[in-house]
N, C-alpha and C. Protein backbone atom coordinates (compact mmCIF):
# COMPACT_ATOMS: atom_id res chain seq x y z
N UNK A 1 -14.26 100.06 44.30
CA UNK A 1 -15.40 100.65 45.00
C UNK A 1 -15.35 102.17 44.91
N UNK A 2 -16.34 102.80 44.53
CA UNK A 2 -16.62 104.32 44.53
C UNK A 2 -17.02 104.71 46.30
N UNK A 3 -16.18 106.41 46.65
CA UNK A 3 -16.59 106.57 48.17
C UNK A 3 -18.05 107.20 47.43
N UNK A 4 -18.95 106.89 48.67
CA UNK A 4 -19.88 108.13 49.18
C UNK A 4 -19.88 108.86 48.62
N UNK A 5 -19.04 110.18 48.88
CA UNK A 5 -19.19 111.15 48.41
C UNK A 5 -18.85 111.24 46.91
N UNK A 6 -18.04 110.79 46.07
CA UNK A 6 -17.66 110.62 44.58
C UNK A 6 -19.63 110.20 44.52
N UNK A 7 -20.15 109.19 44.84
CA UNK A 7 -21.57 108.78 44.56
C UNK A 7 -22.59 109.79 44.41
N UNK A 8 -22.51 110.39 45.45
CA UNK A 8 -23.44 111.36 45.85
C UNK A 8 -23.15 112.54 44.32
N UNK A 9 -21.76 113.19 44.50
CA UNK A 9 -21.31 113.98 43.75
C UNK A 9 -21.78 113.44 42.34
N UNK A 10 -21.87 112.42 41.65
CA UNK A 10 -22.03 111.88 40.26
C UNK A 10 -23.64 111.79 40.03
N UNK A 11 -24.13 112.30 41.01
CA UNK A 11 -25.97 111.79 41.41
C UNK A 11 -26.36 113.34 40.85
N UNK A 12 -25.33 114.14 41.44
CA UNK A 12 -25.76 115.36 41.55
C UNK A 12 -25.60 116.16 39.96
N UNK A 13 -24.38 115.76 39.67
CA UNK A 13 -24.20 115.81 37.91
C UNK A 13 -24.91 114.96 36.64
N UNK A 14 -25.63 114.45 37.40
CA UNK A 14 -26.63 113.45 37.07
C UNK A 14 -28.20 114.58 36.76
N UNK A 15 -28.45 115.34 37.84
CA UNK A 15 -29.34 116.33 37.46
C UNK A 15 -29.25 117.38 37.11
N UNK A 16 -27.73 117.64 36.61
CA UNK A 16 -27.48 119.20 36.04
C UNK A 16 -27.72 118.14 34.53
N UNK A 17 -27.25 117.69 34.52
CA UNK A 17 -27.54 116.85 32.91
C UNK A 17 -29.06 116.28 32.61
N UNK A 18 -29.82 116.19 33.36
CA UNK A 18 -30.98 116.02 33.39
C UNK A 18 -32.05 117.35 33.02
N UNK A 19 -31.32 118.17 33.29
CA UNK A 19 -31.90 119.51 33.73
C UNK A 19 -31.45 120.12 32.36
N UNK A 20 -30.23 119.99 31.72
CA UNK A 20 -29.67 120.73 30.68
C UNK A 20 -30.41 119.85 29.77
N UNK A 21 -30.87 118.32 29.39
CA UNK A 21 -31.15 118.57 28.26
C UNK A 21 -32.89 118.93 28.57
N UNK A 22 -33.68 119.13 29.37
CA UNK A 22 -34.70 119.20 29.45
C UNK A 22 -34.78 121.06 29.00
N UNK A 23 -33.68 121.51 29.32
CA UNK A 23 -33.04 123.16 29.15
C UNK A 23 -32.91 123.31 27.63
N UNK A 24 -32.58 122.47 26.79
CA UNK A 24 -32.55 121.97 25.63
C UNK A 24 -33.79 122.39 24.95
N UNK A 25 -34.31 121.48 25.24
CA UNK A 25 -35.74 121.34 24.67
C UNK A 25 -36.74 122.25 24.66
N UNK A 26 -36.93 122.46 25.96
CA UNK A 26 -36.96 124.65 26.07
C UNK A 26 -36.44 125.15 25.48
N UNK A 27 -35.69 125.22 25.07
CA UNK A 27 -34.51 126.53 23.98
C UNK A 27 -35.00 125.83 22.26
N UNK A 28 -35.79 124.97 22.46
CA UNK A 28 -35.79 124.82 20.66
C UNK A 28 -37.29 124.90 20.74
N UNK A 29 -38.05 124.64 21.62
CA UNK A 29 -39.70 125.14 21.76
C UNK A 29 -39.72 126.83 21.31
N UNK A 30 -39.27 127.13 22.82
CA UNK A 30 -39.47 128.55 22.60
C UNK A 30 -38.86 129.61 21.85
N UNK A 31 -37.40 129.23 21.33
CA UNK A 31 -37.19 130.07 20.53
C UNK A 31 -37.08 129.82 19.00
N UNK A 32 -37.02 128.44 18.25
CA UNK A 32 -37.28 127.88 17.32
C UNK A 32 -39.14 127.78 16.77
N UNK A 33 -39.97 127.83 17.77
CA UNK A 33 -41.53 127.56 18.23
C UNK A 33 -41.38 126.15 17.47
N UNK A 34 -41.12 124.79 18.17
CA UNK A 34 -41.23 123.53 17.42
C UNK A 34 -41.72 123.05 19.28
N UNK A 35 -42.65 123.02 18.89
CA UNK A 35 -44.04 122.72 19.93
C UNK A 35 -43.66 121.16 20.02
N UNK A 36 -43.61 120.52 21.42
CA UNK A 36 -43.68 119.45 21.76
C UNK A 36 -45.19 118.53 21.04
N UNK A 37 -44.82 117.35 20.99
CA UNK A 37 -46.08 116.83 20.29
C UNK A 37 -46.06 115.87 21.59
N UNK A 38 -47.40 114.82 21.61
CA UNK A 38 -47.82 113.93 23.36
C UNK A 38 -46.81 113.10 22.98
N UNK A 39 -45.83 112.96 22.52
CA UNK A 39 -44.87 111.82 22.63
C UNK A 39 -43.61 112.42 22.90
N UNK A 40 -43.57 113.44 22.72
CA UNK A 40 -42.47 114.30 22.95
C UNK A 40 -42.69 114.62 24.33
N UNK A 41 -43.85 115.23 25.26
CA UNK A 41 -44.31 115.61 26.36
C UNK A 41 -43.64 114.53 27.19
N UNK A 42 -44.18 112.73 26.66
CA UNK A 42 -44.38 111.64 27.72
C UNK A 42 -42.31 111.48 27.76
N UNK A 43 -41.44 112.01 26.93
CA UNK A 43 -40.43 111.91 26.87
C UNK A 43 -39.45 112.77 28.07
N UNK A 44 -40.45 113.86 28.02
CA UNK A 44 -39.64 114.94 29.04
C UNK A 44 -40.55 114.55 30.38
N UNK A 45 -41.36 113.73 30.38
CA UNK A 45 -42.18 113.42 31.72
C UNK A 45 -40.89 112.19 32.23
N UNK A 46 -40.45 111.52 31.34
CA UNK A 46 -39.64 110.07 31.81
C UNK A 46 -38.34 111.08 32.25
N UNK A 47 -37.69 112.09 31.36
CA UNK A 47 -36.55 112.17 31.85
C UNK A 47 -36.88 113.04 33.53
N UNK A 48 -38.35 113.73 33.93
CA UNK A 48 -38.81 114.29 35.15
C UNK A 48 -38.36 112.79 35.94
N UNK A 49 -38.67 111.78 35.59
CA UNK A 49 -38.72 110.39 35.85
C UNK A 49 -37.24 110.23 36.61
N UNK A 50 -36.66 110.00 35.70
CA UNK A 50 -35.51 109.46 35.24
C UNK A 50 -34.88 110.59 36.66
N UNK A 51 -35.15 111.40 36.85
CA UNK A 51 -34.22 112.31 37.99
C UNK A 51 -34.76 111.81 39.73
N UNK A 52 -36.03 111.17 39.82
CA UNK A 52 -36.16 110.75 40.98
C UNK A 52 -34.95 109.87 41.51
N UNK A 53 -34.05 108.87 40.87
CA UNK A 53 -33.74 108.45 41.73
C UNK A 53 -31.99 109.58 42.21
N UNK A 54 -31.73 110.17 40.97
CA UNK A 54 -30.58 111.09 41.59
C UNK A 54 -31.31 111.82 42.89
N UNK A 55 -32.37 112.52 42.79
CA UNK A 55 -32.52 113.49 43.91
C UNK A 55 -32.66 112.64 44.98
N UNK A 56 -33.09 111.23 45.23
CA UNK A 56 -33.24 110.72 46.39
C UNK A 56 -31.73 110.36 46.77
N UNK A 57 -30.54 110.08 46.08
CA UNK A 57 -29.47 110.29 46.38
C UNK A 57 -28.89 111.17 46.67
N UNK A 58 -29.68 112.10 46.34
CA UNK A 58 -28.41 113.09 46.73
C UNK A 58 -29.39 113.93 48.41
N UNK A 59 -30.51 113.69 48.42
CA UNK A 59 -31.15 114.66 49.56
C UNK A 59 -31.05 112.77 50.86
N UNK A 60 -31.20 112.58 50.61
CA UNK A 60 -31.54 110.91 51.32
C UNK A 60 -30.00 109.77 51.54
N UNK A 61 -29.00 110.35 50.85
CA UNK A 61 -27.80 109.30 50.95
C UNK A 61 -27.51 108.47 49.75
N UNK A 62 -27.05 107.70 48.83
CA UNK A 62 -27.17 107.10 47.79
C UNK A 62 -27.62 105.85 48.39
N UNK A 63 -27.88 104.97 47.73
CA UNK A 63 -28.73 103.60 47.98
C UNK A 63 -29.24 102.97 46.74
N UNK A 64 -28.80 101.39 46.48
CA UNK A 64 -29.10 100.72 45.34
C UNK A 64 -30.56 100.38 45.20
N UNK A 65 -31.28 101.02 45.38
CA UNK A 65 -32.97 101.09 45.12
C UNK A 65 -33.02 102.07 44.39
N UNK A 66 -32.49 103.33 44.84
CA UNK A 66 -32.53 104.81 43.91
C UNK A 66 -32.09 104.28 42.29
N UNK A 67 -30.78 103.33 42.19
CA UNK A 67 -30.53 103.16 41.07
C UNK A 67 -31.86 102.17 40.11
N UNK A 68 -32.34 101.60 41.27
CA UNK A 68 -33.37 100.88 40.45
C UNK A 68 -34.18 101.48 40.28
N UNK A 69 -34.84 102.17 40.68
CA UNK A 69 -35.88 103.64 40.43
C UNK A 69 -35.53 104.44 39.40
N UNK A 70 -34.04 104.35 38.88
CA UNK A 70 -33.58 105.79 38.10
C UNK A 70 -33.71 104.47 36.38
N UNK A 71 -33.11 103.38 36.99
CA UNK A 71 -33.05 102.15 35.36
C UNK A 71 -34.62 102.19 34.99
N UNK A 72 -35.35 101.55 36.17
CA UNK A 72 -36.99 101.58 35.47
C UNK A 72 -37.71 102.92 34.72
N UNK A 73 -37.41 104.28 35.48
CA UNK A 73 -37.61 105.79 34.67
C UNK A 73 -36.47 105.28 33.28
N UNK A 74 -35.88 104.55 33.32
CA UNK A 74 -34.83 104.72 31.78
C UNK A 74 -35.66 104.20 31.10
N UNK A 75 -36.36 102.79 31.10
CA UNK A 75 -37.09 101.92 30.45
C UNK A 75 -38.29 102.50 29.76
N UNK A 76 -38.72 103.57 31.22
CA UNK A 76 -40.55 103.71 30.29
C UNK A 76 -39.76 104.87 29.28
N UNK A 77 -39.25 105.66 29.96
CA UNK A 77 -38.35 106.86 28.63
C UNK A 77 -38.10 106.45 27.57
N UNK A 78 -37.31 105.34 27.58
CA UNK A 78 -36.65 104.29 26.43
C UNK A 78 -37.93 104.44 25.34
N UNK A 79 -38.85 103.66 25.97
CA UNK A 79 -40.17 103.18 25.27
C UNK A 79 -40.86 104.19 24.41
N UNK A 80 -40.92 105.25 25.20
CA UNK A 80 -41.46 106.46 24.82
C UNK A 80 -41.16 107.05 23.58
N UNK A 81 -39.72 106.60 23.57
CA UNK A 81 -38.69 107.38 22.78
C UNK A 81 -38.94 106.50 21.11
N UNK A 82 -38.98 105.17 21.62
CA UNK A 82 -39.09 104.20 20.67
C UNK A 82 -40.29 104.02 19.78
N UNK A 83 -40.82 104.36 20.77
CA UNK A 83 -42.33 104.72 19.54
C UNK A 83 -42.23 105.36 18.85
N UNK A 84 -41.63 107.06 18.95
CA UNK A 84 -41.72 107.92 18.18
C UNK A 84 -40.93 107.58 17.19
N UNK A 85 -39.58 106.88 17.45
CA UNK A 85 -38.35 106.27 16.33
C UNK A 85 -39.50 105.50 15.46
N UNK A 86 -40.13 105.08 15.62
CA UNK A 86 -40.75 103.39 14.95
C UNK A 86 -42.10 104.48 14.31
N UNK A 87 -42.32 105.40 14.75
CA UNK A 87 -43.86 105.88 13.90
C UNK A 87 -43.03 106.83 12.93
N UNK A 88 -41.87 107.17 12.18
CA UNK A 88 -40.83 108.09 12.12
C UNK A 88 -40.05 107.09 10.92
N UNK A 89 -39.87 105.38 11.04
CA UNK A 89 -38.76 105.12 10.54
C UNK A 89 -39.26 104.75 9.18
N UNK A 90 -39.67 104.93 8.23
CA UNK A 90 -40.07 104.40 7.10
C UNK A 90 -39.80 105.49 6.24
N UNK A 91 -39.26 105.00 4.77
CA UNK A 91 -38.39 105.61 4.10
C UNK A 91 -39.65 107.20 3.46
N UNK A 92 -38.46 108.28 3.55
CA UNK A 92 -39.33 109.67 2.94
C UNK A 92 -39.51 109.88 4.38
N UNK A 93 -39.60 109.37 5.31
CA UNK A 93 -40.49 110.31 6.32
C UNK A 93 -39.63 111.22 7.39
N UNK A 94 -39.88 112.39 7.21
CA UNK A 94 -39.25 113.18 7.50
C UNK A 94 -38.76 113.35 8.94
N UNK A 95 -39.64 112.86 9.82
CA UNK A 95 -39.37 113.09 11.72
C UNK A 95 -40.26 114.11 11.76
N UNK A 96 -40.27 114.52 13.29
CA UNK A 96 -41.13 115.55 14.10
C UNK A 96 -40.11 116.07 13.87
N UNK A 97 -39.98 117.38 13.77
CA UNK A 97 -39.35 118.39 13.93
C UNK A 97 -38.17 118.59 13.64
N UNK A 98 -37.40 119.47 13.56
CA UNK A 98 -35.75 119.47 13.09
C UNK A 98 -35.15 118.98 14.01
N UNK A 99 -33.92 118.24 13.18
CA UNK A 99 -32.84 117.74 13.59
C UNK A 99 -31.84 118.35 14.50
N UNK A 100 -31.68 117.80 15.82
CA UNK A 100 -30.39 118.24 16.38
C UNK A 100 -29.10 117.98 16.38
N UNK A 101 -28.33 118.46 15.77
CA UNK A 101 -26.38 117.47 15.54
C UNK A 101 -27.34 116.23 14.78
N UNK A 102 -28.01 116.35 13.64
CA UNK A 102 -28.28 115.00 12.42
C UNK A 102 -29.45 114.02 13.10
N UNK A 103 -29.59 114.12 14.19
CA UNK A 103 -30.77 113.46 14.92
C UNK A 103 -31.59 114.29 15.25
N UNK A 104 -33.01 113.57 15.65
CA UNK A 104 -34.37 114.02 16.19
C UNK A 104 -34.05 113.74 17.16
N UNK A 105 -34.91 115.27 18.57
CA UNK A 105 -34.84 114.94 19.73
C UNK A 105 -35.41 113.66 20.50
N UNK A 106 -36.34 112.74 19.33
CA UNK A 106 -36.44 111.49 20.12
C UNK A 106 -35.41 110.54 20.07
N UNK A 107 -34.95 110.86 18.70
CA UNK A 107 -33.42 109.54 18.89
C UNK A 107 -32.34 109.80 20.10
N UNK A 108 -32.07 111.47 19.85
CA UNK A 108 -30.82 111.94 21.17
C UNK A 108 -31.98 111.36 22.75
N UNK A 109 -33.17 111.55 22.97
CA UNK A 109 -33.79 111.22 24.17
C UNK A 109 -33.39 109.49 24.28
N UNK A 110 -33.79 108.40 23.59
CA UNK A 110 -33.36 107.26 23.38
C UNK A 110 -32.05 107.19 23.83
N UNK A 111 -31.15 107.69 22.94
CA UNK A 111 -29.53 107.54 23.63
C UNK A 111 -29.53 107.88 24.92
N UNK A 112 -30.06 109.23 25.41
CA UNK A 112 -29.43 109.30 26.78
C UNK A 112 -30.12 108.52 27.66
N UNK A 113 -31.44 108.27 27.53
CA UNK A 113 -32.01 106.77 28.05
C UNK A 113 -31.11 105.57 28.79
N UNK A 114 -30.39 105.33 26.94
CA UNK A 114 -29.80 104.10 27.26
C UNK A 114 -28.80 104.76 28.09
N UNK A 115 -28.39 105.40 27.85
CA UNK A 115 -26.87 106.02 28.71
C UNK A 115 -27.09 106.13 30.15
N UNK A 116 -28.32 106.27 30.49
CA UNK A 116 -28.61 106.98 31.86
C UNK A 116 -28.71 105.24 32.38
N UNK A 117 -29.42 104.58 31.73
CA UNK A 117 -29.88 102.97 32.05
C UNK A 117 -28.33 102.64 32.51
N UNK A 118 -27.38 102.53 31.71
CA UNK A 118 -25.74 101.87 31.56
C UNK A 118 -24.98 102.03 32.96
N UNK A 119 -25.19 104.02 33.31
CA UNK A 119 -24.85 104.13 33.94
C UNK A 119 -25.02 103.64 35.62
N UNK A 120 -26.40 103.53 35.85
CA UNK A 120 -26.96 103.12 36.44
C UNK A 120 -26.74 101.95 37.31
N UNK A 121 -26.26 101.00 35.99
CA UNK A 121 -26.33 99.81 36.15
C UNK A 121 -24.58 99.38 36.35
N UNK A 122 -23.65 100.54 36.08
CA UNK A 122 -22.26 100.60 36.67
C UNK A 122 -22.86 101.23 38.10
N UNK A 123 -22.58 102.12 38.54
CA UNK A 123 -23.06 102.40 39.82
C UNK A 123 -23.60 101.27 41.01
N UNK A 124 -24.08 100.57 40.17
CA UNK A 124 -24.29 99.08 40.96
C UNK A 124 -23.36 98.30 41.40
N UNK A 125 -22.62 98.38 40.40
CA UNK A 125 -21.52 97.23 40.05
C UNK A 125 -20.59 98.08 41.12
N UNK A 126 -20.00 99.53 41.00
CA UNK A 126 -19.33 99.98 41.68
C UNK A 126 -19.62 100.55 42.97
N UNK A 127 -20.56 100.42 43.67
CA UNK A 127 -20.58 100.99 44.66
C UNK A 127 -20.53 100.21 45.81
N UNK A 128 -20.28 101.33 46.81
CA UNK A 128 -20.14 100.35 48.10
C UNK A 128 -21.67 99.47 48.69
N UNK A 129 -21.70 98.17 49.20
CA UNK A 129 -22.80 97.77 49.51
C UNK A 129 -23.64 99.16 51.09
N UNK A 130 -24.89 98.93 50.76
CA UNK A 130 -25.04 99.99 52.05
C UNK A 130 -25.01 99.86 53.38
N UNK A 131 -24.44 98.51 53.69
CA UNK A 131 -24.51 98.92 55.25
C UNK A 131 -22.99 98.71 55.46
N UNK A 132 -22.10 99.40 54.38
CA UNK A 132 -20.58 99.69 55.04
C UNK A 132 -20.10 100.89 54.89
N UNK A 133 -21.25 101.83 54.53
CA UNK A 133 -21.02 103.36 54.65
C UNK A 133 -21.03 103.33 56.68
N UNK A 134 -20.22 104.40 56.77
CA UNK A 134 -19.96 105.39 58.04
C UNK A 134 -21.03 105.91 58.06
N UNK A 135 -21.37 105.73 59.82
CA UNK A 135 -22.61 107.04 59.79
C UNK A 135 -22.36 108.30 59.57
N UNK A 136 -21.15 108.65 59.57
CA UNK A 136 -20.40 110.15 59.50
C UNK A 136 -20.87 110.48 57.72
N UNK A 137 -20.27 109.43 57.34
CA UNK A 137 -20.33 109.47 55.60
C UNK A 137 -21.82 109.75 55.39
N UNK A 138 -22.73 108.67 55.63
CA UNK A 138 -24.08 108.47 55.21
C UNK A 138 -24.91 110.07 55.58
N UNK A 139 -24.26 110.41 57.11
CA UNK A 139 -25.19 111.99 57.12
C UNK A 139 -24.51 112.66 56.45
N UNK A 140 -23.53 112.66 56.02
CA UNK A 140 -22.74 113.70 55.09
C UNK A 140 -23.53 113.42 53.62
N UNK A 141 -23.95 112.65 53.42
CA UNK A 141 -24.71 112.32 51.73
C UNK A 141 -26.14 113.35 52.05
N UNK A 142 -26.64 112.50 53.68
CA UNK A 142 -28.28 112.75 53.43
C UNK A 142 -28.14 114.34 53.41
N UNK A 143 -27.59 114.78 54.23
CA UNK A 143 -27.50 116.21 54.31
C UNK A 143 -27.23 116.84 52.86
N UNK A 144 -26.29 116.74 51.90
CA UNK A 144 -26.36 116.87 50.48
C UNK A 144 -25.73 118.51 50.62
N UNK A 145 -25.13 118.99 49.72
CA UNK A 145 -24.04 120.16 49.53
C UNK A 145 -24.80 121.16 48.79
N UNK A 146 -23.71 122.35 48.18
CA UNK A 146 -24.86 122.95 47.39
C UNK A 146 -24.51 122.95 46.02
N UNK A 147 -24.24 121.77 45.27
CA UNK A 147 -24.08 121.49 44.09
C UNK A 147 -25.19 120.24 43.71
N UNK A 148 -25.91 119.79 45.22
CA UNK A 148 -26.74 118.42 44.74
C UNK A 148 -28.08 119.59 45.48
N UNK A 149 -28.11 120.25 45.99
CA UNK A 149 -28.69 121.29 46.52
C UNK A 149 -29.56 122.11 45.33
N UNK A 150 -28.34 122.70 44.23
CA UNK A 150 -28.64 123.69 43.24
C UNK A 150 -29.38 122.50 41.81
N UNK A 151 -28.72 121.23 41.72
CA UNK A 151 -29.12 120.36 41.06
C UNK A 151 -30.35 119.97 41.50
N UNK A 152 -31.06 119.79 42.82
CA UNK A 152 -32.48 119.53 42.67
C UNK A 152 -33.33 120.79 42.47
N UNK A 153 -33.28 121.40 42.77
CA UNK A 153 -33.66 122.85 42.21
C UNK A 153 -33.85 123.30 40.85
N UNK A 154 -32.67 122.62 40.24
CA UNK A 154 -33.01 123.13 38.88
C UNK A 154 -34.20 122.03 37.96
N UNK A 155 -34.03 120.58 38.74
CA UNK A 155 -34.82 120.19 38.20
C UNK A 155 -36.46 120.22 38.73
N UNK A 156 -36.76 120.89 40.06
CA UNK A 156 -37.87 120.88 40.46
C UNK A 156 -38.30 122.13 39.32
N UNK A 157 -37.33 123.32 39.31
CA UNK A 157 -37.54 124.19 37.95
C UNK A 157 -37.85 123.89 36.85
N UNK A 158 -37.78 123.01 36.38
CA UNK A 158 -37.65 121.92 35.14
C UNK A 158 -38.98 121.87 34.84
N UNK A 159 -39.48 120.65 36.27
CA UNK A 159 -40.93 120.40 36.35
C UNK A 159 -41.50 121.06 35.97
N UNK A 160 -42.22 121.96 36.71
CA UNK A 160 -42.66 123.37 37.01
C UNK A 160 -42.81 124.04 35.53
N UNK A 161 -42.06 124.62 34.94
CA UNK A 161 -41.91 124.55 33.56
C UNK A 161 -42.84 123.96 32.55
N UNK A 162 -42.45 122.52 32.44
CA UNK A 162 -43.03 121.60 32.01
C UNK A 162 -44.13 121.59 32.20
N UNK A 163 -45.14 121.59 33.31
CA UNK A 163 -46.15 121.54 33.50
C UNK A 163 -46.83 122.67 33.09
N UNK A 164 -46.39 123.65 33.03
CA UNK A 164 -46.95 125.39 32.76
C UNK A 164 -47.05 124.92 31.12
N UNK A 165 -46.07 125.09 30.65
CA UNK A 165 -45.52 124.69 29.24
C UNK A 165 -47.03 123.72 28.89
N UNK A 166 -47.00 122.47 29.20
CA UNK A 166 -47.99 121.40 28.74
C UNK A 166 -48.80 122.08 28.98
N UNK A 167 -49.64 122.53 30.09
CA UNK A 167 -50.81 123.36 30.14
C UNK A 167 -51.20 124.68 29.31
N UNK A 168 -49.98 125.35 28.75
CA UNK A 168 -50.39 126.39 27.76
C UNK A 168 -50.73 125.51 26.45
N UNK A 169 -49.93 124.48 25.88
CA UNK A 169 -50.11 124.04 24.76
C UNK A 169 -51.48 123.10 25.02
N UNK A 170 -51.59 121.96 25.67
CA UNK A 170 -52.79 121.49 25.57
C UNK A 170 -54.21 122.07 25.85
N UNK A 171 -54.19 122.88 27.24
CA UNK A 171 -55.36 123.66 27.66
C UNK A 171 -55.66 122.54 28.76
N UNK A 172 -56.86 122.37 29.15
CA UNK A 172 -57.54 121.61 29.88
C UNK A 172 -58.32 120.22 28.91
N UNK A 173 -57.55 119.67 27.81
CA UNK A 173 -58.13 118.55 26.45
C UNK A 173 -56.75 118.25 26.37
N UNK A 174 -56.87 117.03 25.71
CA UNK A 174 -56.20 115.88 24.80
C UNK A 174 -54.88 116.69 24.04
N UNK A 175 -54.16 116.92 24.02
CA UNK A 175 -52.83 117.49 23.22
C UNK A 175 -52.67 117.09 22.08
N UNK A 176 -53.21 118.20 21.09
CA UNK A 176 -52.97 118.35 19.92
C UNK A 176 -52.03 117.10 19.35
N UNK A 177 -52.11 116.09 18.06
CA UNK A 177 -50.56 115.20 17.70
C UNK A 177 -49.75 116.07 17.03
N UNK A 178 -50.18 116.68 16.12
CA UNK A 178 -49.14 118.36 15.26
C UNK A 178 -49.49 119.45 16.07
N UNK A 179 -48.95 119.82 17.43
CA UNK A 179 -49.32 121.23 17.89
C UNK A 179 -48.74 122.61 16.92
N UNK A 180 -49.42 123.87 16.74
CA UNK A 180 -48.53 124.64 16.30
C UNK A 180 -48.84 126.05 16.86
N UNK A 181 -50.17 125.74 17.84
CA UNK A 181 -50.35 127.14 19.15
C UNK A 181 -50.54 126.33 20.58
N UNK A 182 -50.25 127.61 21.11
CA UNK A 182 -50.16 127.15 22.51
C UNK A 182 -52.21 127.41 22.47
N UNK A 183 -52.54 126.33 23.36
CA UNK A 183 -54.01 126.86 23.03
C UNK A 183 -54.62 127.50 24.05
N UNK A 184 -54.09 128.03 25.32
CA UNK A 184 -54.39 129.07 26.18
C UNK A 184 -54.36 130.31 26.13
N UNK A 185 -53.67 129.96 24.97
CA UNK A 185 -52.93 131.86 24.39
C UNK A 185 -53.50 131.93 23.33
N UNK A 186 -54.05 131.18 22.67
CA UNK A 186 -55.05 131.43 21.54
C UNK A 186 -56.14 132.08 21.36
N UNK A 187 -56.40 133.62 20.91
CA UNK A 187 -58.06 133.81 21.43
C UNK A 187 -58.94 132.57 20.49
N UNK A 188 -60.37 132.52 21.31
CA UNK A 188 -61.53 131.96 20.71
C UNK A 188 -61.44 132.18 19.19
N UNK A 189 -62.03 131.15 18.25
CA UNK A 189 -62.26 131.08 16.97
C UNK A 189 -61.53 131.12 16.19
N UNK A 190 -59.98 131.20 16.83
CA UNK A 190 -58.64 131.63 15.52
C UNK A 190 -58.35 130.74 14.93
């Protein structure tokens, strides 16, 4: 059995890793300019996903619902991810965008998917059932430190981002499938 707090604590490293590769992906947009395409977008929307159920662990107490909240965000991510693998896998075809460490950021998104799903689904297996946490313990989770503190933060930063980000590249229309301007920053007629 994992305590409480080891739970809480692994919830919370759960969104610095959530946050870093979404930090990722920012760092090869903006300084590479390899513009998210709508499948790439719906990818960093699942891993936005994929962090609801850490932050409800870590601001709320841990609880085996959060993990089911965090496996189902793995699934639609998964999916997301899988399309782009499957519109991508036929011989000559090059991928969206450059390779990171020999993979496309949809294959590395896929892995950590599954990884995030796996984990998830240990956390189940290992944790304490919830009504044999301490109330001492349980307000010590809901209350949350400042490492699950600085971890939701970075991913509400994340969001935030993301949404600015999608809104410069799409505009107020349909998102480009090959983006290669942001189209808010575009003057008229270019």
């Amino acid at each position: 059995m994992i305590s409480r707090t080891l739970e809480t604590t692994l919830n919370a490293l759960a969104l610095y890793a959530i946050a870093a590769v979404l930090g990722v992906a920012f760092f090869d947009q903006l300084v590479n300019g390899e513009l998210p395409c709508p499948l790439c977008l719906l990818q960093r929307a699942g891993f936005l996903l994929l962090a609801i159920g850490p932050v409800l662990a870590v601001a709320r107490g841990p609880r085996a619902a959060w993990y089911g909240v965090t496996i189902l965000a793995g699934l639609a991510g998964a999916g997301f991810a899988t399309r782009q693998i499957l519109l991508h896998i036929a011989p000559g075809d090059a991928g969206y965008g450059a390779p990171f460490l020999g993979l496309h950021f949809y294959t590395w998104a896929f892995v950590v998917f599954v990884v995030a799903i796996a984990a998830s689904a240990l956390m189940l297996i290992l944790r304490q059932p919830d009504g044999e946490a301490t109330d001492e313990v349980q307000a010590g989770a809901a209350s949350g430190d400042a490492l699950g503190r600085i971890g939701i933060l970075l991913v509400i930063l994340m969001a935030a981002a993301n949404v600015l980000s999608t809104t410069l590249e799409c505009g107020f229309a349909t998102c480009p499938d090959d983006p290669v301007t942001y189209q808010l920053l575009t003057p008229s007629g270019s």
